[in-house]
PDB file of N, CA and C in Angstrom:
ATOM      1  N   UNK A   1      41.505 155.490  70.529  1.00  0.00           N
ATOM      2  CA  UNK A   1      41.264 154.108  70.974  1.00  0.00           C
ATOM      3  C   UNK A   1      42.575 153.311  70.902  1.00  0.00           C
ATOM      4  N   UNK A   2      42.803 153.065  71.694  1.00  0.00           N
ATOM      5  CA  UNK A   2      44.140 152.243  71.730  1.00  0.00           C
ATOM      6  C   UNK A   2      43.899 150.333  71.560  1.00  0.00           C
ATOM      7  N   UNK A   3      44.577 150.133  71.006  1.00  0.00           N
ATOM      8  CA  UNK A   3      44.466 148.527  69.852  1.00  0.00           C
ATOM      9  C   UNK A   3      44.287 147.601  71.229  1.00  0.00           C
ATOM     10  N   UNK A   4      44.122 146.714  71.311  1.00  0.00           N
ATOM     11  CA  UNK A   4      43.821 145.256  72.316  1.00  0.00           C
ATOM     12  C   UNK A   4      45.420 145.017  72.718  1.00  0.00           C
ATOM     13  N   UNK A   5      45.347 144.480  73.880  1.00  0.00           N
ATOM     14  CA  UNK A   5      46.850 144.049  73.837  1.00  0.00           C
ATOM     15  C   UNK A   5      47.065 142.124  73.353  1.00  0.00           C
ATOM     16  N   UNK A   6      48.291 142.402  72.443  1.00  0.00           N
ATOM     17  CA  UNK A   6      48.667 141.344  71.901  1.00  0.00           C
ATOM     18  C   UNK A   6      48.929 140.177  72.484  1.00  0.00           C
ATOM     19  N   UNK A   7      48.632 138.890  71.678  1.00  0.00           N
ATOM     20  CA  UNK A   7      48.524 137.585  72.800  1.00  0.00           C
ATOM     21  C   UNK A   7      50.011 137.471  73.122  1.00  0.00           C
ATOM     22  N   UNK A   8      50.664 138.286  72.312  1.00  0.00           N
ATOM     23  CA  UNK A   8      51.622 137.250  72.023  1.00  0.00           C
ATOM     24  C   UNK A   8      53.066 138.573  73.216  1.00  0.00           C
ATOM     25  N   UNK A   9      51.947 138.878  73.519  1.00  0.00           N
ATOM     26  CA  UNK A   9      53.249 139.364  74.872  1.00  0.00           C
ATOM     27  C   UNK A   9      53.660 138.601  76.163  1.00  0.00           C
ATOM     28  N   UNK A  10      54.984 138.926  76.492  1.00  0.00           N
ATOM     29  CA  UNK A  10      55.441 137.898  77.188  1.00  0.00           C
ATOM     30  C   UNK A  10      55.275 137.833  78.641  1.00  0.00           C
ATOM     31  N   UNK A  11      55.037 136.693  79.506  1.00  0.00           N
ATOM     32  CA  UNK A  11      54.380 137.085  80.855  1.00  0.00           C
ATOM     33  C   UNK A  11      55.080 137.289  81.738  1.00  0.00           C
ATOM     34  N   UNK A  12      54.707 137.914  82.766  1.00  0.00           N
ATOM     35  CA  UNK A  12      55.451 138.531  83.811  1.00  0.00           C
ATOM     36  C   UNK A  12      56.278 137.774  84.434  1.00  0.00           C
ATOM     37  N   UNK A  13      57.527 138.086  84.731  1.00  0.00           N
ATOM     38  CA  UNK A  13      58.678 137.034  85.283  1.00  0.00           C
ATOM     39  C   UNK A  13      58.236 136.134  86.351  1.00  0.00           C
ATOM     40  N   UNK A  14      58.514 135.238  86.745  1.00  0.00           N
ATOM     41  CA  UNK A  14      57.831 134.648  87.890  1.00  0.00           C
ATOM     42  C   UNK A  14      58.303 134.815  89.404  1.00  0.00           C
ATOM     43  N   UNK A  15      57.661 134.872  90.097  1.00  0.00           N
ATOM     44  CA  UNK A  15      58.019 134.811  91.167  1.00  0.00           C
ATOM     45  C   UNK A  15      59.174 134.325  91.761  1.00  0.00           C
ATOM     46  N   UNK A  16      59.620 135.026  92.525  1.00  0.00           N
ATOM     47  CA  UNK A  16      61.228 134.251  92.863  1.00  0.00           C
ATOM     48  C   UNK A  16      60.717 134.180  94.387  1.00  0.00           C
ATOM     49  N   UNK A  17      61.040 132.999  95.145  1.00  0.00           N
ATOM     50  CA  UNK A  17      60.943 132.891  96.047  1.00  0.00           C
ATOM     51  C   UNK A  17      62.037 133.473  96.883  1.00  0.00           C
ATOM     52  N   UNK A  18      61.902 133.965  98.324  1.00  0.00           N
ATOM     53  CA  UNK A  18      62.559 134.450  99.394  1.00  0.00           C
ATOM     54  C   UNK A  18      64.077 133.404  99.289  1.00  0.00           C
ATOM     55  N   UNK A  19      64.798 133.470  98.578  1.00  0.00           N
ATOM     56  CA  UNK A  19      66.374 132.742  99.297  1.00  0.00           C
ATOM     57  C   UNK A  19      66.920 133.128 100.295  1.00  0.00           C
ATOM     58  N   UNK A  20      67.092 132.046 101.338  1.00  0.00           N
ATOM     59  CA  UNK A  20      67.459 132.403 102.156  1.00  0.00           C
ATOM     60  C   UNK A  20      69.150 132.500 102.020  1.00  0.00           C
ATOM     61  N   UNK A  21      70.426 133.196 102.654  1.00  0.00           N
ATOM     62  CA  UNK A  21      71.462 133.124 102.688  1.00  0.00           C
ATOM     63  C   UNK A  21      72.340 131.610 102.668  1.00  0.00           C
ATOM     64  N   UNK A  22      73.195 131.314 102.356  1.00  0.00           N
ATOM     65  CA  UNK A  22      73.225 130.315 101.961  1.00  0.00           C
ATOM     66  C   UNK A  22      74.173 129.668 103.544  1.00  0.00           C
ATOM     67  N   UNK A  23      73.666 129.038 104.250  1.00  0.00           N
ATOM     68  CA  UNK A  23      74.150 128.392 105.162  1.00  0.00           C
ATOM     69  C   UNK A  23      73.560 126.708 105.790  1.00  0.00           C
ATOM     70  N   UNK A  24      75.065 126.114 105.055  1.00  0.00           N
ATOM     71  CA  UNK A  24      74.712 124.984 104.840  1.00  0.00           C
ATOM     72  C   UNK A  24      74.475 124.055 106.602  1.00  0.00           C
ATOM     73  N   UNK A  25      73.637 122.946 106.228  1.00  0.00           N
ATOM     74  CA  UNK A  25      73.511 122.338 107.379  1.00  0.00           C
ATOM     75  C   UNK A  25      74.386 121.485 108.195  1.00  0.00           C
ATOM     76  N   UNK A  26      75.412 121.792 109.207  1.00  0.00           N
ATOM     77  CA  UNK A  26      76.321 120.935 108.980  1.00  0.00           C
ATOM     78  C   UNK A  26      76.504 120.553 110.320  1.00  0.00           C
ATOM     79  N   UNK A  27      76.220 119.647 110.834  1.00  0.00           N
ATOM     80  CA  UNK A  27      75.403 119.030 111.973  1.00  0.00           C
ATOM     81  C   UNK A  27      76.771 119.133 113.031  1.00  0.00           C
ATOM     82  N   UNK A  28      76.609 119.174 114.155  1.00  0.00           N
ATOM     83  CA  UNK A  28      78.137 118.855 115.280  1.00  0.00           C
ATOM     84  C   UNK A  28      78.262 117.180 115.642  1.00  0.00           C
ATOM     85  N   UNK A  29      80.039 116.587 115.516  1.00  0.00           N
ATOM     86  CA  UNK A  29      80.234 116.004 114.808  1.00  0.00           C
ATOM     87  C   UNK A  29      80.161 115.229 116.445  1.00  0.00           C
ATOM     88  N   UNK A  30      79.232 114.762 116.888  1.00  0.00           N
ATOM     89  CA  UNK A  30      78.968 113.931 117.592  1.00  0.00           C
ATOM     90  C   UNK A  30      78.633 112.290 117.562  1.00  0.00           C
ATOM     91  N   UNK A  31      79.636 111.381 117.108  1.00  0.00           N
ATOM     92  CA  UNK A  31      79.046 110.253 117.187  1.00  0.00           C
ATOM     93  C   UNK A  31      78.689 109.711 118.576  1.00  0.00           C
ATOM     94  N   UNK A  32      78.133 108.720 118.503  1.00  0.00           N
ATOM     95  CA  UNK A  32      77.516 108.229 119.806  1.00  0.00           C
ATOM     96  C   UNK A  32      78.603 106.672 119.469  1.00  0.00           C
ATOM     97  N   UNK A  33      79.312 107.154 120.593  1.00  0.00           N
ATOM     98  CA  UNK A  33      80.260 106.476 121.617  1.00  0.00           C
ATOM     99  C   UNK A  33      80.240 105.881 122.775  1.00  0.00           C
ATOM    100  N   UNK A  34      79.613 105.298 122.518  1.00  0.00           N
ATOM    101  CA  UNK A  34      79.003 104.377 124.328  1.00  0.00           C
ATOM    102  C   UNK A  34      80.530 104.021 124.857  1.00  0.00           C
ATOM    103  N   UNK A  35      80.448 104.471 126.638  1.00  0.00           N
ATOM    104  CA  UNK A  35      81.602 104.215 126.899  1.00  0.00           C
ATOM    105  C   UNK A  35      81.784 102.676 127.299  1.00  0.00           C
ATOM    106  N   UNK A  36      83.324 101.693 126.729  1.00  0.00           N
ATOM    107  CA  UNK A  36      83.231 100.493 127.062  1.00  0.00           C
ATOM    108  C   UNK A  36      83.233 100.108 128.390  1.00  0.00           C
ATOM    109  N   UNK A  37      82.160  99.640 128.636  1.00  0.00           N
ATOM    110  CA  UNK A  37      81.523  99.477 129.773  1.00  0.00           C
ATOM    111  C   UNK A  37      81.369  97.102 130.101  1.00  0.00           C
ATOM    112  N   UNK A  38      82.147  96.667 130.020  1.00  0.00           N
ATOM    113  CA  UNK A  38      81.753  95.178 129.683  1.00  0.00           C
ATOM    114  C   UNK A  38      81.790  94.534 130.936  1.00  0.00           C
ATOM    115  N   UNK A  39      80.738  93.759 131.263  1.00  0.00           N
ATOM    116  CA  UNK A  39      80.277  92.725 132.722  1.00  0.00           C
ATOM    117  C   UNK A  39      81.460  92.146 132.923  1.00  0.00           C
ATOM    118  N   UNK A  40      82.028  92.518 133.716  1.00  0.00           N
ATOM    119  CA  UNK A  40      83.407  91.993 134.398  1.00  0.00           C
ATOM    120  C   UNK A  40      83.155  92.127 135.490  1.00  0.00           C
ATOM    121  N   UNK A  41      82.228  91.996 136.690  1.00  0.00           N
ATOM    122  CA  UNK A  41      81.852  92.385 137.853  1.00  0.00           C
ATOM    123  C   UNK A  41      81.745  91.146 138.545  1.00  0.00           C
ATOM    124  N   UNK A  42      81.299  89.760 137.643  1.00  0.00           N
ATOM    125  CA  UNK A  42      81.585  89.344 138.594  1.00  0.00           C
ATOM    126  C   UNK A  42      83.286  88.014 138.694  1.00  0.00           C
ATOM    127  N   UNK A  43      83.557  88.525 137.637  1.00  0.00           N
ATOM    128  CA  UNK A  43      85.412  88.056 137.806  1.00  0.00           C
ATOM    129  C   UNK A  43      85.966  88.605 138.889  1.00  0.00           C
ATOM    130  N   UNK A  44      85.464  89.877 139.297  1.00  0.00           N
ATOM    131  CA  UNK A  44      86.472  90.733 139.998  1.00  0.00           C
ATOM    132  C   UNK A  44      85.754  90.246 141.463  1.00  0.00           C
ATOM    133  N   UNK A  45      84.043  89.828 141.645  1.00  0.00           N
ATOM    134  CA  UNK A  45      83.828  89.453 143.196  1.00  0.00           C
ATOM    135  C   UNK A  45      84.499  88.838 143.619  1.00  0.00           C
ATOM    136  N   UNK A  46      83.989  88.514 145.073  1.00  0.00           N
ATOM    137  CA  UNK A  46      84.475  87.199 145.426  1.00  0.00           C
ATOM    138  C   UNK A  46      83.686  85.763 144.643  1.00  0.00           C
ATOM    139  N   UNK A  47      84.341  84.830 144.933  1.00  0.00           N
ATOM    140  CA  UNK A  47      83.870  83.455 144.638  1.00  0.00           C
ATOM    141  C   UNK A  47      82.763  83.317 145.530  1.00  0.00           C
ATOM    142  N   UNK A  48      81.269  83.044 145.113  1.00  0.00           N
ATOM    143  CA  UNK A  48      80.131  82.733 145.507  1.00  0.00           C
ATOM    144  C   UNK A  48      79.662  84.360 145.734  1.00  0.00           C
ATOM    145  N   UNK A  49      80.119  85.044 145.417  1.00  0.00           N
ATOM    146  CA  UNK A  49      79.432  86.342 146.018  1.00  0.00           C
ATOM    147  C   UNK A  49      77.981  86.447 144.996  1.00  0.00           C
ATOM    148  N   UNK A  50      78.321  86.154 143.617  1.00  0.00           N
ATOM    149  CA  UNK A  50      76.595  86.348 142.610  1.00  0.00           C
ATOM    150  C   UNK A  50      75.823  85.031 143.400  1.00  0.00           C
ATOM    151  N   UNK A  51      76.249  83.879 143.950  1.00  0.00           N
ATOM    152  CA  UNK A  51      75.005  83.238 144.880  1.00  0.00           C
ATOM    153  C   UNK A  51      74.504  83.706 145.851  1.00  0.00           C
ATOM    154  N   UNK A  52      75.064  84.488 146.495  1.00  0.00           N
ATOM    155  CA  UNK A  52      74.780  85.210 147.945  1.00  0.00           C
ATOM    156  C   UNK A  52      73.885  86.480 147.133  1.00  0.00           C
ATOM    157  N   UNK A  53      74.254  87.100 145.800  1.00  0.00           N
ATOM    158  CA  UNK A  53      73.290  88.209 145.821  1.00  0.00           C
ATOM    159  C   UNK A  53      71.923  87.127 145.513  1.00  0.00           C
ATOM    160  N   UNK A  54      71.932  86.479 144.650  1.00  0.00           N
ATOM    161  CA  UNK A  54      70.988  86.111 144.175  1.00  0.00           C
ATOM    162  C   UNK A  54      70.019  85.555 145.431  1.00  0.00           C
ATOM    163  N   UNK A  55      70.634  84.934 146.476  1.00  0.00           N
ATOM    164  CA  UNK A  55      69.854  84.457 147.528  1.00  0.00           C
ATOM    165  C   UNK A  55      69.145  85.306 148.542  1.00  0.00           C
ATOM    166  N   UNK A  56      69.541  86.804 148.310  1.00  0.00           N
ATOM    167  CA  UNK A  56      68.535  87.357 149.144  1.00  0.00           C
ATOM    168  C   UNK A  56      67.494  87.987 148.313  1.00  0.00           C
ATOM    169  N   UNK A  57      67.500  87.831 147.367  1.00  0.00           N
ATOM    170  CA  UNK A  57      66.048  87.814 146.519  1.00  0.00           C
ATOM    171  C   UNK A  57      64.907  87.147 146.928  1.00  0.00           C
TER     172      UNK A  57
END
């Protein structure tokens, strides 16, 4: 007859989860750069030309 097993044994290692390889996240270095683009369109018309667009509305 073999004895009970003892409380006092130690429990099975735990689970190790799957690690994945170590490759860090390192995003492409894209800032968002809107190109300067500024309303100067109508300095450069002619004089009265934004009344004339506006009038065939």
């Amino acid at each position: 007859m073999y004895p009970p097993p003892s409380p006092n044994t130690p429990p099975p290692p735990p689970h190790t989860p799957h690690t994945l390889p170590p490759t860090p996240y390192t995003p492409h270095p894209t800032p968002h750069t809107p190109h300067p683009t500024p309303h100067t369109l109508n300095s450069n018309a002619r004089p009265g030309a934004e009344r004339v667009y506006l009038g065939l509305h």
